[in-house]
Each structure stands twice: as C-alpha cells, then as structure tokens.
N, C-alpha and C. Protein backbone atom coordinates (compact mmCIF):
# COMPACT_ATOMS: atom_id res chain seq x y z
N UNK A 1 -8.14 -9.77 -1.33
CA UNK A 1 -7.30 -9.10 -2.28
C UNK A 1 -5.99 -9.85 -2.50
N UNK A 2 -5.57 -10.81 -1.55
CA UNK A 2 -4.62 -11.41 -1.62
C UNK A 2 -4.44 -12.22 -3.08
N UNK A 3 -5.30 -13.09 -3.26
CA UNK A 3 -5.42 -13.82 -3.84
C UNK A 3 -5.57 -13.56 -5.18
N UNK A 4 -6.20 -12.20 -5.33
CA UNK A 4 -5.80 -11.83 -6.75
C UNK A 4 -4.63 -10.76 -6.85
N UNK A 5 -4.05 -10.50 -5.84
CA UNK A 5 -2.69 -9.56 -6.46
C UNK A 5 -1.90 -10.85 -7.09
N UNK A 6 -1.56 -12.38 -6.03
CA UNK A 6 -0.96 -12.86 -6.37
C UNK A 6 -1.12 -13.46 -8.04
N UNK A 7 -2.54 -13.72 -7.92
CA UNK A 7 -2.58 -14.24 -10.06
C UNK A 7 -2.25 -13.03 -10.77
N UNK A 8 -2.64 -12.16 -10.19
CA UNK A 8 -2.26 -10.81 -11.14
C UNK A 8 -0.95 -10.91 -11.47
N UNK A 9 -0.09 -11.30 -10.32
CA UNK A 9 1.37 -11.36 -10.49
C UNK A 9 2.22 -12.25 -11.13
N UNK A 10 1.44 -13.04 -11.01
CA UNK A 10 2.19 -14.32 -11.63
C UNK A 10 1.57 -14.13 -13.22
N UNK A 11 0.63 -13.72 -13.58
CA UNK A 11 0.00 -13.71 -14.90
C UNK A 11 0.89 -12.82 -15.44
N UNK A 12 1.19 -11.87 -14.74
CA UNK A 12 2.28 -10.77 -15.69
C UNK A 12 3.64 -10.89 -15.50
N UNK A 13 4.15 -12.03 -15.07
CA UNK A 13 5.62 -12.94 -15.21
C UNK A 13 6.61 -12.26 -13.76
N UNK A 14 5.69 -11.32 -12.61
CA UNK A 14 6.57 -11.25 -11.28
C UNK A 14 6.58 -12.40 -10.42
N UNK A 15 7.12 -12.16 -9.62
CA UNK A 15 6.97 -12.92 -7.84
C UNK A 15 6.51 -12.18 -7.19
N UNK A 16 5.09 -13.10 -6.66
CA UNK A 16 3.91 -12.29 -5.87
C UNK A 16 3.97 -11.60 -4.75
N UNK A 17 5.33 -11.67 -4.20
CA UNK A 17 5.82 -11.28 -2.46
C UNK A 17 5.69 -10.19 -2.67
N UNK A 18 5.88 -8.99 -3.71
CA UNK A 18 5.97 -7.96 -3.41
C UNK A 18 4.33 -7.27 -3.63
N UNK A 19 3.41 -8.14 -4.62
CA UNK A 19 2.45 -7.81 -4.80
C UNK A 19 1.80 -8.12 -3.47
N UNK A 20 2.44 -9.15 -2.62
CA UNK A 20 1.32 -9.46 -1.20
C UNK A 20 1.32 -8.50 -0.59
N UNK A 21 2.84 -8.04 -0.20
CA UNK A 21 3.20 -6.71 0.64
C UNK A 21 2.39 -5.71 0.39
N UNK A 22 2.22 -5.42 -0.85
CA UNK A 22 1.69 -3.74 -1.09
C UNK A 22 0.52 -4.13 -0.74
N UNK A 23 -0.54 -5.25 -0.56
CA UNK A 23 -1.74 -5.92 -0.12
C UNK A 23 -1.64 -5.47 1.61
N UNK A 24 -0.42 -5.71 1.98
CA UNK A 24 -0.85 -5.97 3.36
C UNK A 24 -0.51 -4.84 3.90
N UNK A 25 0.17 -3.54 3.25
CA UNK A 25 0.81 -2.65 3.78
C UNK A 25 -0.66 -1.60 3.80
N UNK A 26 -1.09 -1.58 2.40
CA UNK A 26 -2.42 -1.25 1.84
C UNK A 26 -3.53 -1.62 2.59
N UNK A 27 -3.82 -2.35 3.84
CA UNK A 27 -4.93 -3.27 4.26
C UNK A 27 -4.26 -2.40 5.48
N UNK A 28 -3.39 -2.41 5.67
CA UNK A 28 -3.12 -1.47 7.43
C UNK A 28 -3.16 -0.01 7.71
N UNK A 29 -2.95 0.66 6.53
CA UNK A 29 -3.14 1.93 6.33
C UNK A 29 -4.38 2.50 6.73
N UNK A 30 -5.28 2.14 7.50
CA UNK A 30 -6.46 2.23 8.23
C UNK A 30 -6.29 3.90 9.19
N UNK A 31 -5.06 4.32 9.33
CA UNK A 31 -4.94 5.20 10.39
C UNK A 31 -5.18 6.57 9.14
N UNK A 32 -4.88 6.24 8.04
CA UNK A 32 -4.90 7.60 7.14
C UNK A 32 -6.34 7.99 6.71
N UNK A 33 -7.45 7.27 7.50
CA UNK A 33 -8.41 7.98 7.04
C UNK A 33 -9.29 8.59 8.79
N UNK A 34 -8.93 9.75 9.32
CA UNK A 34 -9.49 10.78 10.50
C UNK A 34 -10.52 9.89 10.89
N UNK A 35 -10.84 9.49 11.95
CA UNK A 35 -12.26 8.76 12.29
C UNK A 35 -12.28 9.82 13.79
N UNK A 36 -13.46 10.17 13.54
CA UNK A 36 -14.12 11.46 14.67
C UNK A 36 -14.08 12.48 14.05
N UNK A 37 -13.49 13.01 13.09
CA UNK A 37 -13.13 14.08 12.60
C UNK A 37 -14.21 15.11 10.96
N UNK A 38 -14.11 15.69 11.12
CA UNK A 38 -14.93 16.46 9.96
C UNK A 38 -14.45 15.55 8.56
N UNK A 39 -15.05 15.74 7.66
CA UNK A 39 -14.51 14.82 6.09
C UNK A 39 -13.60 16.09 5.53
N UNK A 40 -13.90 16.99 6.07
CA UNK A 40 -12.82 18.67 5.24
C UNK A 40 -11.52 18.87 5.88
N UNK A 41 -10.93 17.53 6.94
CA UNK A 41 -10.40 17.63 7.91
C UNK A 41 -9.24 16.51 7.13
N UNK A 42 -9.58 15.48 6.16
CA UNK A 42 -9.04 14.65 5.84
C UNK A 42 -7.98 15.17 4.45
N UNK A 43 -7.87 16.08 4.31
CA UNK A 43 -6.67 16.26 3.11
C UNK A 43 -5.46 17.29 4.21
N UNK A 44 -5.80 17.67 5.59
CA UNK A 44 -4.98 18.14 6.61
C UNK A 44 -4.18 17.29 7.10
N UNK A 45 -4.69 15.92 7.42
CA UNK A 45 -4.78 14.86 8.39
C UNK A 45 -4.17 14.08 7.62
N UNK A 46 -4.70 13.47 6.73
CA UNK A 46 -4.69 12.09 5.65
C UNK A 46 -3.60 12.07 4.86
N UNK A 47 -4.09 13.12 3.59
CA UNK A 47 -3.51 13.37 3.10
C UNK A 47 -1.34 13.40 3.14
N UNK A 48 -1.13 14.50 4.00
CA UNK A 48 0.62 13.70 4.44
C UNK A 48 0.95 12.81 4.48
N UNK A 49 0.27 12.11 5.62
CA UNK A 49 0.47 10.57 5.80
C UNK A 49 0.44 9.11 4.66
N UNK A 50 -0.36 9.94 3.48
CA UNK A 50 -1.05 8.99 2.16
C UNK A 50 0.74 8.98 1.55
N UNK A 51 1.06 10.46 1.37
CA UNK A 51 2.35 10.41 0.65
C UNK A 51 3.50 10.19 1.28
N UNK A 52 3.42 10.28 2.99
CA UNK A 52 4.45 9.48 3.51
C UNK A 52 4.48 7.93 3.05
N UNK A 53 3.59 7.31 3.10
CA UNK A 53 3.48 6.31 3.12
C UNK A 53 4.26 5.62 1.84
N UNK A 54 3.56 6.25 0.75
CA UNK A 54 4.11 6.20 -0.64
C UNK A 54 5.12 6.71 -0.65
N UNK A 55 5.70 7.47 -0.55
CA UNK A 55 7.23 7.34 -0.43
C UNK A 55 8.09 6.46 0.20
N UNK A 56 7.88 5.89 1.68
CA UNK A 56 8.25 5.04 2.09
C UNK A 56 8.29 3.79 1.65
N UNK A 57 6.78 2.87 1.45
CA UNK A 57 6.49 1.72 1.41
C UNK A 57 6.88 1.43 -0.25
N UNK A 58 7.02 2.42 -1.45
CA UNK A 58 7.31 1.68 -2.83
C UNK A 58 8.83 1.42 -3.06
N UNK A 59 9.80 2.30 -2.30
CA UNK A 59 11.26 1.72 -2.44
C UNK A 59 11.40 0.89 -1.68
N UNK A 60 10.98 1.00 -0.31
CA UNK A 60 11.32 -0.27 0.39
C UNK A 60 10.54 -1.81 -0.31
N UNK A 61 9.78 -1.80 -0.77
CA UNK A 61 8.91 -3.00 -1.10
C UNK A 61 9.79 -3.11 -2.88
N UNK A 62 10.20 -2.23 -3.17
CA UNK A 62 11.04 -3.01 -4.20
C UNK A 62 12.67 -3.57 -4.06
N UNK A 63 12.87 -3.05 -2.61
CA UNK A 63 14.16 -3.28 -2.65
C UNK A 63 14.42 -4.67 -1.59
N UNK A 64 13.37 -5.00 -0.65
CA UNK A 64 13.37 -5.92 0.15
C UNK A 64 12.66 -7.41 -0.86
N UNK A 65 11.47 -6.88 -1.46
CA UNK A 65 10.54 -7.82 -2.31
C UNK A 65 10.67 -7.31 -3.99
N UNK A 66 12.07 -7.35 -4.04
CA UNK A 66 12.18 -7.28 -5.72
C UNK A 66 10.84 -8.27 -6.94
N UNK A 67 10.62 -7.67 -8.09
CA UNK A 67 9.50 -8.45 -8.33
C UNK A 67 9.79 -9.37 -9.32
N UNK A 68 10.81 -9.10 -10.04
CA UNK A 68 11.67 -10.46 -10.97
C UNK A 68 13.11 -11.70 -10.10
C-alpha cells in the first residue's frame, strides 16, 4: 500500500509523508478488530477505539506531516 499512497500523492500535487503515515498508522491498527471474541462483540470493542483513533491520528498526521 505504500507504494501507491505515495503515487497517489504525488499525482495529486502533496508530499507523500503524510500519505505514508496514514499507511502505517492504518497497517497497525490490528488491535481494533476483537480476536477470540463473538463478531456482535466488535461495534462494543472496535468500534471506540476506530474513532479514537480517527480523532487522534488525522490532526496529528496533518500537523506533524503537513501535505503541501
């Protein structure tokens, strides 16, 4: 995925650092999906954590990895 956020990025006139980040932040997020757990268990579980995340990781990744 790397490799195409970065053409993606550069094709639409950013700097790819921030497109890598959301790649790699996106690739670790592995804990937001319950493993052992029921699938009716995952909007209890998951779910918070999906919108912590997104709240967290899109200001910080524009303010550390601006994209112009």
């Amino acid at each position: 995925m790397g490799p195409i956020a970065a053409s993606f990025a550069t094709n639409l006139g950013f700097r790819p650092e921030a497109f890598l980040m959301a790649v790699a932040i996106g690739a670790g997020c592995d804990f937001l999906t319950p493993v052992g757990y029921k699938f009716s268990d995952y909007p209890h579980l998951g779910l918070p954590l999906s919108f912590l995340i997104i709240l967290v990781s899109v200001p910080a990744l524009l303010y550390v990895w601006p994209v112009r």
